[in-house]
N, C-alpha and C. Protein backbone atom coordinates (compact mmCIF):
# COMPACT_ATOMS: atom_id res chain seq x y z
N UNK A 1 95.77 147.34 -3.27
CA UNK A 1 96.13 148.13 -4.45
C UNK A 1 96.34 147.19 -5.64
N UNK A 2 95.80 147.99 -6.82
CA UNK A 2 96.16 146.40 -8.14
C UNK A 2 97.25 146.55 -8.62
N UNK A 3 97.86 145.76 -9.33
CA UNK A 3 98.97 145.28 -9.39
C UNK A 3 99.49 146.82 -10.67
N UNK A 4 98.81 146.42 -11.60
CA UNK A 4 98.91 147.96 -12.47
C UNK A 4 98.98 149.77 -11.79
N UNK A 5 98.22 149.66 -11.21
CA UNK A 5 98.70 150.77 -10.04
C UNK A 5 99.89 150.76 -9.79
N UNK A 6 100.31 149.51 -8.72
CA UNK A 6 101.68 149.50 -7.96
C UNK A 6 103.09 149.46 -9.16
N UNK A 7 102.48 148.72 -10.63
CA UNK A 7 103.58 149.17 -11.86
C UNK A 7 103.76 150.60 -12.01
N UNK A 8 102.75 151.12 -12.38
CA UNK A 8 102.79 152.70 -12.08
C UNK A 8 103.66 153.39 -11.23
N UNK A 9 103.71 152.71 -10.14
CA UNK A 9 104.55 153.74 -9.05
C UNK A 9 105.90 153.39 -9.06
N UNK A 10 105.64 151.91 -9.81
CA UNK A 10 107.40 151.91 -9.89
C UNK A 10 108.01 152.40 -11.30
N UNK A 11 106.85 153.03 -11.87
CA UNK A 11 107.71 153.77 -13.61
C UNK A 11 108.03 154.95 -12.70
N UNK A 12 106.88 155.58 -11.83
CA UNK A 12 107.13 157.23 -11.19
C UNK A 12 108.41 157.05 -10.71
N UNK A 13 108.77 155.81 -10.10
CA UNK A 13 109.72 155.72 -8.97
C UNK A 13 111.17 155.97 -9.73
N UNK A 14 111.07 155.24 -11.27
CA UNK A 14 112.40 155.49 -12.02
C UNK A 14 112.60 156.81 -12.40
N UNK A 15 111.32 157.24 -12.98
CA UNK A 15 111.86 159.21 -13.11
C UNK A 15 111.94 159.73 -12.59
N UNK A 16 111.62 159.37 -11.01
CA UNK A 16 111.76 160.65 -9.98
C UNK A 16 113.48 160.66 -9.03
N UNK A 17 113.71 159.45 -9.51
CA UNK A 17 115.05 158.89 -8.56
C UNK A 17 116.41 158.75 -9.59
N UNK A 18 115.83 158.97 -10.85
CA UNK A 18 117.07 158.73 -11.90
C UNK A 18 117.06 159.63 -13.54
N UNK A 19 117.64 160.66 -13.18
CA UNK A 19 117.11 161.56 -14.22
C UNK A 19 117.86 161.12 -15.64
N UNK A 20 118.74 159.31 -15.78
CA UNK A 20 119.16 158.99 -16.83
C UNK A 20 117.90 158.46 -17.81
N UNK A 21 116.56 157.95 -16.70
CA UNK A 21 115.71 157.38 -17.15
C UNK A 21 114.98 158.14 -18.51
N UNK A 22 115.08 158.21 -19.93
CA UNK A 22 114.62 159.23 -20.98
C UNK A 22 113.21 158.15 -21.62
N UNK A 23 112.65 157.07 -21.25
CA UNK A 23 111.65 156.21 -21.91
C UNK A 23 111.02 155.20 -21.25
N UNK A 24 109.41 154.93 -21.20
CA UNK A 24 109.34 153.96 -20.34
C UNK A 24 109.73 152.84 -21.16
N UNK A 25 110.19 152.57 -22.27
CA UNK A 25 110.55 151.21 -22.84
C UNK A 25 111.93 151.25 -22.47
N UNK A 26 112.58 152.19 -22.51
CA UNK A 26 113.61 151.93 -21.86
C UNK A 26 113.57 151.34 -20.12
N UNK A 27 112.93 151.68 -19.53
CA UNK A 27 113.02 151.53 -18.10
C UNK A 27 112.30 149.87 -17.81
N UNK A 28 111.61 149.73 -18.93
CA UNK A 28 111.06 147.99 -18.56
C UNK A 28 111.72 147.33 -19.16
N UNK A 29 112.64 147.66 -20.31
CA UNK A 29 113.99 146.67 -20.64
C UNK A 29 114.98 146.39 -20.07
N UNK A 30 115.57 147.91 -19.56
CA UNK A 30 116.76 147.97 -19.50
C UNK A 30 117.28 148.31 -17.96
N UNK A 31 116.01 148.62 -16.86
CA UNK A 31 116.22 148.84 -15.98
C UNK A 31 116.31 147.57 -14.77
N UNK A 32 117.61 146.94 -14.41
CA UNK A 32 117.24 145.81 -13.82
C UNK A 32 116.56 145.51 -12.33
N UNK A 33 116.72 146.93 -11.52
CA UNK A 33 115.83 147.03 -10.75
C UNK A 33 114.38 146.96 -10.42
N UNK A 34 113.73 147.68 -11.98
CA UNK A 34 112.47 147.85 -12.22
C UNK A 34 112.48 146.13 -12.62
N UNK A 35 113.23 145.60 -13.11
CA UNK A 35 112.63 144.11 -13.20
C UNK A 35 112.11 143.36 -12.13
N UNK A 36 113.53 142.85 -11.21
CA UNK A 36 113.71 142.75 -10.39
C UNK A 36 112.29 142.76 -9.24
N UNK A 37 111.71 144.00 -9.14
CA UNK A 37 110.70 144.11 -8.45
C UNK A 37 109.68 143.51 -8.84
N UNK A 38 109.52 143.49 -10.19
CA UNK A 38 108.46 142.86 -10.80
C UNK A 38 108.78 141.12 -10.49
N UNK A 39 109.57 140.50 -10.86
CA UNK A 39 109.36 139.39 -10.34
C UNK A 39 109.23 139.14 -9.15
N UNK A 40 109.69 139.75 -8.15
CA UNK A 40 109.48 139.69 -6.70
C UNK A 40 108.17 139.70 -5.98
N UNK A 41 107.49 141.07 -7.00
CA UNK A 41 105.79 140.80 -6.94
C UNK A 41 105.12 139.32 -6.95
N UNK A 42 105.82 138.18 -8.36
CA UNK A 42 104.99 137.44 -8.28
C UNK A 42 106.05 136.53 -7.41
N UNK A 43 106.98 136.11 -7.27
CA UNK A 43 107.63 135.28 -5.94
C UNK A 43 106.83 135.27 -5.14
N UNK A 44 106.60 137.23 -4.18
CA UNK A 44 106.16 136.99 -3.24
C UNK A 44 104.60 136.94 -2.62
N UNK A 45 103.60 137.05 -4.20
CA UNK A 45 102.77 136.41 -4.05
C UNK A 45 102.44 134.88 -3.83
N UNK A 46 103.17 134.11 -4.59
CA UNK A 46 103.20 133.08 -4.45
C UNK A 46 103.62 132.05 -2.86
N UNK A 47 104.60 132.97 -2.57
CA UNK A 47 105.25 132.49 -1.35
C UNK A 47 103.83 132.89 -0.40
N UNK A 48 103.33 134.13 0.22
CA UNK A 48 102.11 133.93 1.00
C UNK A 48 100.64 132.90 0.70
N UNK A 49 100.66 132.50 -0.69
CA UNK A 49 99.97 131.52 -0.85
C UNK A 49 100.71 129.91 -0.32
N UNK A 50 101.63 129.63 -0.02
CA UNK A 50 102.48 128.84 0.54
C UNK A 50 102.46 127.85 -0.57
N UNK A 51 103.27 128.17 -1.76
CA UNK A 51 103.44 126.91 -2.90
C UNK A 51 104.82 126.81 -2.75
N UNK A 52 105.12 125.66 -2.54
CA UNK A 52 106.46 125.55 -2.40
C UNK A 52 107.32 125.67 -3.85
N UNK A 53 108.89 126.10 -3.69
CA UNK A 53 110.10 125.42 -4.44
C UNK A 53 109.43 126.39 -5.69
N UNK A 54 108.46 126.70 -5.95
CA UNK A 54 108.17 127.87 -7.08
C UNK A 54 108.77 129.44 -6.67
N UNK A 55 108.70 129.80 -5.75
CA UNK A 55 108.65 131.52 -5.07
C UNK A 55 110.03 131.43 -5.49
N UNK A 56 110.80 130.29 -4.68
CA UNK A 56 112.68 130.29 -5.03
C UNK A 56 113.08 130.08 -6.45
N UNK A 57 112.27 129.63 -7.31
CA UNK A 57 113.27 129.28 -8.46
C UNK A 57 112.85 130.92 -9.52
N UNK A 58 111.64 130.86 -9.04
CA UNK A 58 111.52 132.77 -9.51
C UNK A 58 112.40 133.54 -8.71
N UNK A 59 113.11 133.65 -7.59
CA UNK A 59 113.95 134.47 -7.21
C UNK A 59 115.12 134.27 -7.79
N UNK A 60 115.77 133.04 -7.94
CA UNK A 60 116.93 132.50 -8.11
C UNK A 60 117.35 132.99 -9.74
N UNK A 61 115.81 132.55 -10.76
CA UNK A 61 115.84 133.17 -12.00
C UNK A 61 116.38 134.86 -11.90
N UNK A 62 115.30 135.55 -11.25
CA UNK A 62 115.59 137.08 -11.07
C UNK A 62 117.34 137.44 -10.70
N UNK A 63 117.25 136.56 -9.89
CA UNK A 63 118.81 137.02 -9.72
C UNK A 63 119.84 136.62 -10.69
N UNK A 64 119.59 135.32 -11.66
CA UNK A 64 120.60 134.96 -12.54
C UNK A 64 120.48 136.53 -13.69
N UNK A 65 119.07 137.11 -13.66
CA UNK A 65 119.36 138.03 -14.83
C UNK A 65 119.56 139.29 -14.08
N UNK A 66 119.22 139.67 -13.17
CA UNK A 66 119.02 140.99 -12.97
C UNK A 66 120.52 141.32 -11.39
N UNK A 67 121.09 140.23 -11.15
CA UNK A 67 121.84 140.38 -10.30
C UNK A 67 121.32 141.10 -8.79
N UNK A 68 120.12 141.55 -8.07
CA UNK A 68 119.67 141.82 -7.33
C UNK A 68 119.02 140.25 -6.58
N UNK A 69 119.26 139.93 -5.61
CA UNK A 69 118.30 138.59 -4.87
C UNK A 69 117.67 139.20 -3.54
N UNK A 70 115.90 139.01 -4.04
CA UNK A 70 115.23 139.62 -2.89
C UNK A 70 114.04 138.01 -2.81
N UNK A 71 114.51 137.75 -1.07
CA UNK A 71 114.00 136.69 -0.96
C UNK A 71 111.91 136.78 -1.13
N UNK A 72 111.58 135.58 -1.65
CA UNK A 72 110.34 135.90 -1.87
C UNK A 72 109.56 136.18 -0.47
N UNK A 73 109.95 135.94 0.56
CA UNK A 73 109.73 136.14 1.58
C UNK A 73 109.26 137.96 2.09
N UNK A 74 110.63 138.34 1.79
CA UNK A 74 110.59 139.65 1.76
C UNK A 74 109.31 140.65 1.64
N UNK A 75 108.61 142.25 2.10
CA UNK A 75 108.02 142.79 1.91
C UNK A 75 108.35 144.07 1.28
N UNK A 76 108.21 144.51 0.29
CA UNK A 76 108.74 145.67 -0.19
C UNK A 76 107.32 146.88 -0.36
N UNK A 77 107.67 148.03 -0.30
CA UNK A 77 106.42 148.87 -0.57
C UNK A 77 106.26 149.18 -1.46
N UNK A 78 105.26 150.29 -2.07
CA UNK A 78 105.26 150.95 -3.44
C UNK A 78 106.07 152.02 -3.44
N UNK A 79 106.44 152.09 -4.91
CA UNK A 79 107.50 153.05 -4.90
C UNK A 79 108.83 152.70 -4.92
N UNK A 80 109.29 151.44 -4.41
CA UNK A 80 110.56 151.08 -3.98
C UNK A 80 111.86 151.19 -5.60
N UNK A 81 112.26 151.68 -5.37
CA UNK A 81 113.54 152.15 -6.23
C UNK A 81 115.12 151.60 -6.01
N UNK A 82 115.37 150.43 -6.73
CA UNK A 82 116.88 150.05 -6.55
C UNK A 82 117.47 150.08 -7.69
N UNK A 83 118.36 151.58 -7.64
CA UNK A 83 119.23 152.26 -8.99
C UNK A 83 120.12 151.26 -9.04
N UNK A 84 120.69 151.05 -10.43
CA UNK A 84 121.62 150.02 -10.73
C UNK A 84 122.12 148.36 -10.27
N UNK A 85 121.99 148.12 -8.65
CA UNK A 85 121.09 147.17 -8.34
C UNK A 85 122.00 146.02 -7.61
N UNK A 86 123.37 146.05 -8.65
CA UNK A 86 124.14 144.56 -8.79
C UNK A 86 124.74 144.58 -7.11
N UNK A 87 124.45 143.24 -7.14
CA UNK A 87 124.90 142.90 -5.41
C UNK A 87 124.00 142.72 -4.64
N UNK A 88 122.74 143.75 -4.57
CA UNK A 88 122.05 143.99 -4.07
C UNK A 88 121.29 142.65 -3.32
N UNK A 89 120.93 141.97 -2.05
CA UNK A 89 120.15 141.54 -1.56
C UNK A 89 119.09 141.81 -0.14
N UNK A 90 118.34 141.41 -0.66
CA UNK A 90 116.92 141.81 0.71
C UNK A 90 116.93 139.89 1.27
N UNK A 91 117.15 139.86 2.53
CA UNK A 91 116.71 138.34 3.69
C UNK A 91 115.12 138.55 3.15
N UNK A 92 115.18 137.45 3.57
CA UNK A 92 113.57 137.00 4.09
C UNK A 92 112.69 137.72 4.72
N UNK A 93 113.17 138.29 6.30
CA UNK A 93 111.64 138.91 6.91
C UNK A 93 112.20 140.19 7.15
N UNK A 94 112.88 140.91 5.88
CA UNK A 94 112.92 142.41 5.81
C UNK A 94 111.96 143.19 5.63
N UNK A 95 111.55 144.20 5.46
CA UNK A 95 110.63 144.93 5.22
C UNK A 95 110.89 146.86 4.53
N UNK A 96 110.69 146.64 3.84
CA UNK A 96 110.93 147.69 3.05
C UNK A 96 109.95 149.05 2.74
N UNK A 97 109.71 149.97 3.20
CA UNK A 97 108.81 150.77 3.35
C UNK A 97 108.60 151.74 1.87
N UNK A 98 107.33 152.11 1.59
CA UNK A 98 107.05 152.74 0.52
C UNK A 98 108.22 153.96 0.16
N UNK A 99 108.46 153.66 -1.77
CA UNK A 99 109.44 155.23 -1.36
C UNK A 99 110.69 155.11 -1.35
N UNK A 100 111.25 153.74 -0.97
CA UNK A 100 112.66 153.97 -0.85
C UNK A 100 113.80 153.65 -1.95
N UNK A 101 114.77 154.00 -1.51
CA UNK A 101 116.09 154.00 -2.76
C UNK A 101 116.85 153.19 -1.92
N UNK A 102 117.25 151.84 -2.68
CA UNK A 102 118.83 150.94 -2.67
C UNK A 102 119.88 150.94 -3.52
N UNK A 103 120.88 151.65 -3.34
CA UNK A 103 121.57 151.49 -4.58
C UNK A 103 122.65 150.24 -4.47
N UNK A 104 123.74 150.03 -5.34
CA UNK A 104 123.84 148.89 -5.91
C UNK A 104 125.09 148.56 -4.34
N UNK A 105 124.91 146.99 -4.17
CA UNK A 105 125.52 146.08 -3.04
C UNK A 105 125.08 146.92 -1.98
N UNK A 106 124.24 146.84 -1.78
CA UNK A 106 122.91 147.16 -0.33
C UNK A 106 123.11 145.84 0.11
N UNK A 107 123.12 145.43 1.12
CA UNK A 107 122.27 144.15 1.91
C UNK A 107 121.42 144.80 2.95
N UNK A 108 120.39 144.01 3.05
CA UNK A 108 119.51 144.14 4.10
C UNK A 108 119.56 142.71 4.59
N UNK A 109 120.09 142.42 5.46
CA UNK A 109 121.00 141.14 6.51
C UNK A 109 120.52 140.50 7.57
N UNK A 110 120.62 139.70 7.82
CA UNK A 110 119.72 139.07 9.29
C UNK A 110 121.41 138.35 9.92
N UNK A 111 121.23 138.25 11.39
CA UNK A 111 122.57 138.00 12.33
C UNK A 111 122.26 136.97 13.45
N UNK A 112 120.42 136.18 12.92
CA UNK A 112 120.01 134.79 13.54
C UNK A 112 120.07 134.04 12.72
N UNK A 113 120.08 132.88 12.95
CA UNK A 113 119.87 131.79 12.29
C UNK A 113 118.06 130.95 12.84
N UNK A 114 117.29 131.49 14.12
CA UNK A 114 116.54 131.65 14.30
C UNK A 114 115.24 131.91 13.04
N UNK A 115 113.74 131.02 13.41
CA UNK A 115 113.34 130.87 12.39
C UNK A 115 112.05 132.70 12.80
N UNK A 116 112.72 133.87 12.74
CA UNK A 116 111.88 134.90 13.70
C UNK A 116 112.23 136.16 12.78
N UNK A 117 111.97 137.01 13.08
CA UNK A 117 112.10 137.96 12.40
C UNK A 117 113.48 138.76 12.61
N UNK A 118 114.45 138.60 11.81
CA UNK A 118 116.10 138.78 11.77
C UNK A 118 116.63 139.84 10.99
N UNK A 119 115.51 140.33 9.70
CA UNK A 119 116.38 141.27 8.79
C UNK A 119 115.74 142.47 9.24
N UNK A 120 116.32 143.71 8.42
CA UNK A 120 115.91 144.84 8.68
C UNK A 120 114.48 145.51 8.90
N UNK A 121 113.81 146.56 9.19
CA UNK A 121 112.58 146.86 8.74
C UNK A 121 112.58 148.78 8.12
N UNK A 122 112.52 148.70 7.08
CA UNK A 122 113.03 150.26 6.97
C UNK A 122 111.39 150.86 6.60
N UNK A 123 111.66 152.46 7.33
CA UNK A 123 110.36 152.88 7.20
C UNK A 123 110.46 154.01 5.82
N UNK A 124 109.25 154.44 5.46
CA UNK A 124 108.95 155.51 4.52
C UNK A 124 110.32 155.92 3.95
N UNK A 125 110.29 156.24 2.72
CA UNK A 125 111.53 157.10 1.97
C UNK A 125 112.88 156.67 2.50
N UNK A 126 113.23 155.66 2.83
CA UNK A 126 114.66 155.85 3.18
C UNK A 126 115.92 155.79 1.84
N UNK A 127 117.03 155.88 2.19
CA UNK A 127 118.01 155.80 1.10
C UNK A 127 119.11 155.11 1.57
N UNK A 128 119.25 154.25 1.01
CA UNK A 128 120.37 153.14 1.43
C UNK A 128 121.34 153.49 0.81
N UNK A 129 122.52 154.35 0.48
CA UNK A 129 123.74 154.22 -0.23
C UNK A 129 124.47 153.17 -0.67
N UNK A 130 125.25 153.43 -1.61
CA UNK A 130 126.17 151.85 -2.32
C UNK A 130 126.78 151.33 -1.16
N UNK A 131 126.59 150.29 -1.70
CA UNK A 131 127.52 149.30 -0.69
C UNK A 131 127.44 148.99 0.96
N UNK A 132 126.45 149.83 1.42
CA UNK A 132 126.00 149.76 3.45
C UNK A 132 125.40 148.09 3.27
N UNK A 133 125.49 148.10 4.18
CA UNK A 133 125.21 146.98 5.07
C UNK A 133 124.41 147.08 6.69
N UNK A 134 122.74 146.49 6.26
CA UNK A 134 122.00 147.29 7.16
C UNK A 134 122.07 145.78 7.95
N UNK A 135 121.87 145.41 9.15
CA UNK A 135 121.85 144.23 9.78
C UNK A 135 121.34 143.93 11.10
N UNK A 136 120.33 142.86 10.63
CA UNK A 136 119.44 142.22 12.02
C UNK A 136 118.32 143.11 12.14
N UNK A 137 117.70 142.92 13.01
CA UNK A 137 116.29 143.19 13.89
C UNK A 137 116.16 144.58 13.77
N UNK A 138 116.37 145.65 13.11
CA UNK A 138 116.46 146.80 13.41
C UNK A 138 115.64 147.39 13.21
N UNK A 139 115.04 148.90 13.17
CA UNK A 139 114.54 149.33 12.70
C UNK A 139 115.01 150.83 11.75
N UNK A 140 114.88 151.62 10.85
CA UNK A 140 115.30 152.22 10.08
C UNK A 140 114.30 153.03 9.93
N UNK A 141 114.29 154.79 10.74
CA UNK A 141 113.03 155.49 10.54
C UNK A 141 112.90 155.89 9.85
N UNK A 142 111.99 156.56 8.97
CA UNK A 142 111.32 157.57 7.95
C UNK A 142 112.09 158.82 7.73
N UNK A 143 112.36 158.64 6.35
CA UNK A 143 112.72 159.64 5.56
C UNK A 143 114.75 159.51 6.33
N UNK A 144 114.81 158.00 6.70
CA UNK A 144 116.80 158.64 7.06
C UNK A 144 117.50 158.17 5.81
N UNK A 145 118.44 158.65 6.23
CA UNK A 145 119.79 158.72 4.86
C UNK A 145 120.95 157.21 5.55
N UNK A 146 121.06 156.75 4.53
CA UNK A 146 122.40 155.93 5.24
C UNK A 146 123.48 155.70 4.00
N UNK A 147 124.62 156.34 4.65
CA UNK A 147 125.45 157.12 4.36
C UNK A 147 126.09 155.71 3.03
N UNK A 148 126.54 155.73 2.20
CA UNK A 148 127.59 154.44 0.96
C UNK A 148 129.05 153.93 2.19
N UNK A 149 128.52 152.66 2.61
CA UNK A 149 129.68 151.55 2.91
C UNK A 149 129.48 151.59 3.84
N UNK A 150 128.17 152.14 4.97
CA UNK A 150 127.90 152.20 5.99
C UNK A 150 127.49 150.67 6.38
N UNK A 151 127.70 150.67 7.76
CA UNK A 151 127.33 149.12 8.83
C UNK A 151 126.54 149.65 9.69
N UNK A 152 125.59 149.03 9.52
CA UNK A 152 124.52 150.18 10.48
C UNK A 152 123.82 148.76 11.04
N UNK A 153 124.07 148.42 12.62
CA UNK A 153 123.69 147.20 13.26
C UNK A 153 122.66 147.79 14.92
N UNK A 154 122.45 148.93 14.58
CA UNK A 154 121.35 149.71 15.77
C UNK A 154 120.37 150.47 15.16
N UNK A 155 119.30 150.27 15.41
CA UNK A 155 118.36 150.95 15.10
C UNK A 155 118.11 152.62 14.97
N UNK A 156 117.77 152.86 13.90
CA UNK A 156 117.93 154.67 13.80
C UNK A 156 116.79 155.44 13.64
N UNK A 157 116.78 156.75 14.25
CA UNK A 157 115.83 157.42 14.28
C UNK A 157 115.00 158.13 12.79
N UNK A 158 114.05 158.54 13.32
CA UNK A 158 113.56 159.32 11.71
C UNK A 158 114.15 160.59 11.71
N UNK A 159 114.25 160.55 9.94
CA UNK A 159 115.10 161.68 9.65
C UNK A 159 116.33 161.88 9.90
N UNK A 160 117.31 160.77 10.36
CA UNK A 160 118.47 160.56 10.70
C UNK A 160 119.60 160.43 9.22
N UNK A 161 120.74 161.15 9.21
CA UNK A 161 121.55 160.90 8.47
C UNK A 161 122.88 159.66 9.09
N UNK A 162 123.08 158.34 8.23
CA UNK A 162 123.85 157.64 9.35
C UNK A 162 124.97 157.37 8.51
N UNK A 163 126.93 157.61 8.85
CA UNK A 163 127.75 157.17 8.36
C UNK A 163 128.63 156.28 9.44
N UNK A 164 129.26 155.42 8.56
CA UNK A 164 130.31 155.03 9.40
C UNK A 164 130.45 153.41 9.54
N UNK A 165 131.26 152.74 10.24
CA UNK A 165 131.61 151.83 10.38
C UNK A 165 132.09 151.48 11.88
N UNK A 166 131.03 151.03 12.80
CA UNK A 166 129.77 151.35 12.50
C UNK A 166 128.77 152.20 12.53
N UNK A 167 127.55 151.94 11.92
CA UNK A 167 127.02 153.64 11.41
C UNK A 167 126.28 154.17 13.10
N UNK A 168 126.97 155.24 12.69
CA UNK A 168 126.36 156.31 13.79
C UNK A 168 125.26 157.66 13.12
N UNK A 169 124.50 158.17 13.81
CA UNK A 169 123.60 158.95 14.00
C UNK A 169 124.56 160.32 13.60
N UNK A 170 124.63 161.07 12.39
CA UNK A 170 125.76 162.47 12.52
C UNK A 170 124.88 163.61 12.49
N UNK A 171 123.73 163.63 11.82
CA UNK A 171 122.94 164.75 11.32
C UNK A 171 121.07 164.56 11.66
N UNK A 172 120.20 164.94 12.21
CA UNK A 172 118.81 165.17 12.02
C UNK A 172 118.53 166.27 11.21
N UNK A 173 117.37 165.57 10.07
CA UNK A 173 116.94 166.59 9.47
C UNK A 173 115.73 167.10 10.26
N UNK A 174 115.85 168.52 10.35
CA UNK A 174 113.92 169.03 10.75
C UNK A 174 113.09 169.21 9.44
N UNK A 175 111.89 168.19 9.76
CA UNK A 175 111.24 168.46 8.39
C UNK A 175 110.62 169.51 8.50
N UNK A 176 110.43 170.53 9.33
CA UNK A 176 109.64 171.62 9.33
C UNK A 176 110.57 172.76 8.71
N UNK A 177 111.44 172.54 8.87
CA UNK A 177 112.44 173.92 8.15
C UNK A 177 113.18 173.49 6.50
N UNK A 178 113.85 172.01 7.10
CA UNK A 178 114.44 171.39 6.01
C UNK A 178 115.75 171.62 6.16
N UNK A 179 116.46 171.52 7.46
CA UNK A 179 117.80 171.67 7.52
C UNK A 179 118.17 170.67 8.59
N UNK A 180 119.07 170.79 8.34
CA UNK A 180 120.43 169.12 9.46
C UNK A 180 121.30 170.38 10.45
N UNK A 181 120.46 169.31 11.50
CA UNK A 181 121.37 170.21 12.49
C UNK A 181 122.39 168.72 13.30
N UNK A 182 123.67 169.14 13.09
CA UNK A 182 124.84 168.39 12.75
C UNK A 182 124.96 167.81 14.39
N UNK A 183 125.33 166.68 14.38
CA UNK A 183 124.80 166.10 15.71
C UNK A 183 126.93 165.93 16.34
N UNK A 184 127.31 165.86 17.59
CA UNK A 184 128.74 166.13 18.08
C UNK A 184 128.87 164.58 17.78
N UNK A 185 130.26 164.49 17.22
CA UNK A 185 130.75 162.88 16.73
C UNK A 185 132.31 162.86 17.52
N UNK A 186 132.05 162.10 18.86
CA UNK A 186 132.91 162.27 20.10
C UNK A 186 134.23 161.31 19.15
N UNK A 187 134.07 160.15 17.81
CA UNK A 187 134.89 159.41 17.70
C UNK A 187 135.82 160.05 17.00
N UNK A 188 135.41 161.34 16.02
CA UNK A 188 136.14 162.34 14.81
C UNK A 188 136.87 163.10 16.19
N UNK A 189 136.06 163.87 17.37
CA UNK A 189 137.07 164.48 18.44
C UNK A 189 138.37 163.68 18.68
N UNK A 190 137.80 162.61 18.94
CA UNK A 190 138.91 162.31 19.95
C UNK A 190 140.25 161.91 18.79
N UNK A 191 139.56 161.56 17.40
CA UNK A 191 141.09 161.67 16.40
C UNK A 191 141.38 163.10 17.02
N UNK A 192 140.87 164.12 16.50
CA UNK A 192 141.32 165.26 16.03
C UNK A 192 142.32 165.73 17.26
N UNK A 193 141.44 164.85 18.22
CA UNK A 193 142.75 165.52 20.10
C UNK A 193 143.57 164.51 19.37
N UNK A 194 144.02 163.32 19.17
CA UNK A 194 144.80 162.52 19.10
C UNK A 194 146.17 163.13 18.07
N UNK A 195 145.02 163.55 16.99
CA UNK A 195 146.18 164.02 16.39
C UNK A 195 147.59 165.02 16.45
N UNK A 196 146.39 166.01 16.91
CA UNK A 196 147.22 167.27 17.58
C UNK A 196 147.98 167.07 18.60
N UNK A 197 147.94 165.85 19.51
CA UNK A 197 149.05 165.59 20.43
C UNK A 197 150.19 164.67 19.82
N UNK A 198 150.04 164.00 19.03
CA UNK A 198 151.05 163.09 17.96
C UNK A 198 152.20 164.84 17.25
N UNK A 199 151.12 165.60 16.72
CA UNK A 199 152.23 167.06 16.10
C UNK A 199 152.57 167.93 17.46
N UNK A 200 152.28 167.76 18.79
CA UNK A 200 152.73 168.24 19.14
C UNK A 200 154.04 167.80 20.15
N UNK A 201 153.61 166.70 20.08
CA UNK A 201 155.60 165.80 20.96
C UNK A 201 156.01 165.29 19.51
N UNK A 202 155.83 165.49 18.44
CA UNK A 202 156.98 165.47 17.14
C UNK A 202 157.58 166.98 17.15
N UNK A 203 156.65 168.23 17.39
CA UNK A 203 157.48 169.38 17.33
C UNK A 203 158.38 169.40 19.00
N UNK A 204 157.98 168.87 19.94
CA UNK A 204 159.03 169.02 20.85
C UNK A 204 160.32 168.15 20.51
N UNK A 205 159.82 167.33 19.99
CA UNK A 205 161.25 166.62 19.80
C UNK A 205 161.98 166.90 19.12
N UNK A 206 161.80 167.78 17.45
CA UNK A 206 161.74 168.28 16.91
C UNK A 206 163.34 169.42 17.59
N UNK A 207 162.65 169.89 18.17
CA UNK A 207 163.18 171.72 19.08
C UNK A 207 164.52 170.91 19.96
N UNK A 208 164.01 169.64 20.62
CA UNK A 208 164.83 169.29 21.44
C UNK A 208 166.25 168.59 20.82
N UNK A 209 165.97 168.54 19.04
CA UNK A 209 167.27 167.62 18.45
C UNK A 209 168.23 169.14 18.44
């Protein structure tokens, strides 16, 4: 795909994901995500041509202005959308699937020090919420949700909604209908028994003063 094309999909990508976006001069000035990607384009061309100590000082630049660091290493798709941005970093042998949304202090994380494939791999459309933390070898299916401040260190299904710490599986969407059918979360039970036995030997004790 040429490079003007794949600009294209990342102007679509700002109006379809951010209805503050009112100009494309606004969105190539002022949008630091839409930058961001753009230098990453040429980083991570450069980096598969194997020129050294150039790919990094274009990342390192990108990140002094745009506060997002996506290693030139990294693969991102078309389409890729990271609203507001700051914090934000992509490892080295992540992979980022066409389509998706990062919003701001995302990591996509690796948990080797191994020279192998360590960071995430997210498929089609996903949505990373503020602040999650996706980590290691995983994989991340098509079209899932992951929930803002989530730790998500197991691999998740498509169409999966994931919250938590760490992130669990709560909701599948069916794409054939378009509804979440709400999946049983044994860790919210067992508060909710917990709780109700905490109010219920405070009301015996309660009766018994």
């Amino acid at each position: 795909m040429s490079y003007f094309r794949s600009l294209r999909n990342d102007i679509r990508a700002c109006y379809a994901h951010d209805p503050a976006a009112v100009s494309l001069l606004e969105i190539l000035l002022a949008y630091p995500g839409f930058q961001a990607r753009q230098w990453h384009r040429i980083a991570h061309t450069l980096h598969k041509w194997r020129i050294p100590l150039l790919p990094r000082l274009i990342s390192h630049w990108s990140r002094f202005w745009t506060g997002i660091e996506i290693h030139p290493g990294a693969t991102l798709g078309e389409g890729v959308f990271i609203d507001h941005g700051m914090g934000v970093v992509i490892g080295e042998t992540s992979i980022v699937g066409d389509n998706c949304v990062l919003y701001q202090g995302v990591s996509l994380g690796g948990t080797s020090l191994q020279r192998t494939k360590r960071h995430p791999t997210l498929g089609k459309s996903v949505v990373v919420g503020a602040g999650a933390q996706v980590i290691g070898n995983i994989t991340i299916g098509d079209n899932s949700k992951i929930g803002a401040g989530s730790v998500v260190i197991n691999s998740v299904p498509v169409n999966a909604t994931v919250v938590g710490v760490p992130g669990r599986v709560v909701a599948i969407r069916n794409p054939d209908t378009d509804t979440l059918e709400k999946l049983p979360d044994p860790v919210w039970e067992r508060l909710e028994c917990l709780d109700k036995r905490v109010s219920k030997l405070e009301g015996d004790r309660e009766q018994g003063e």
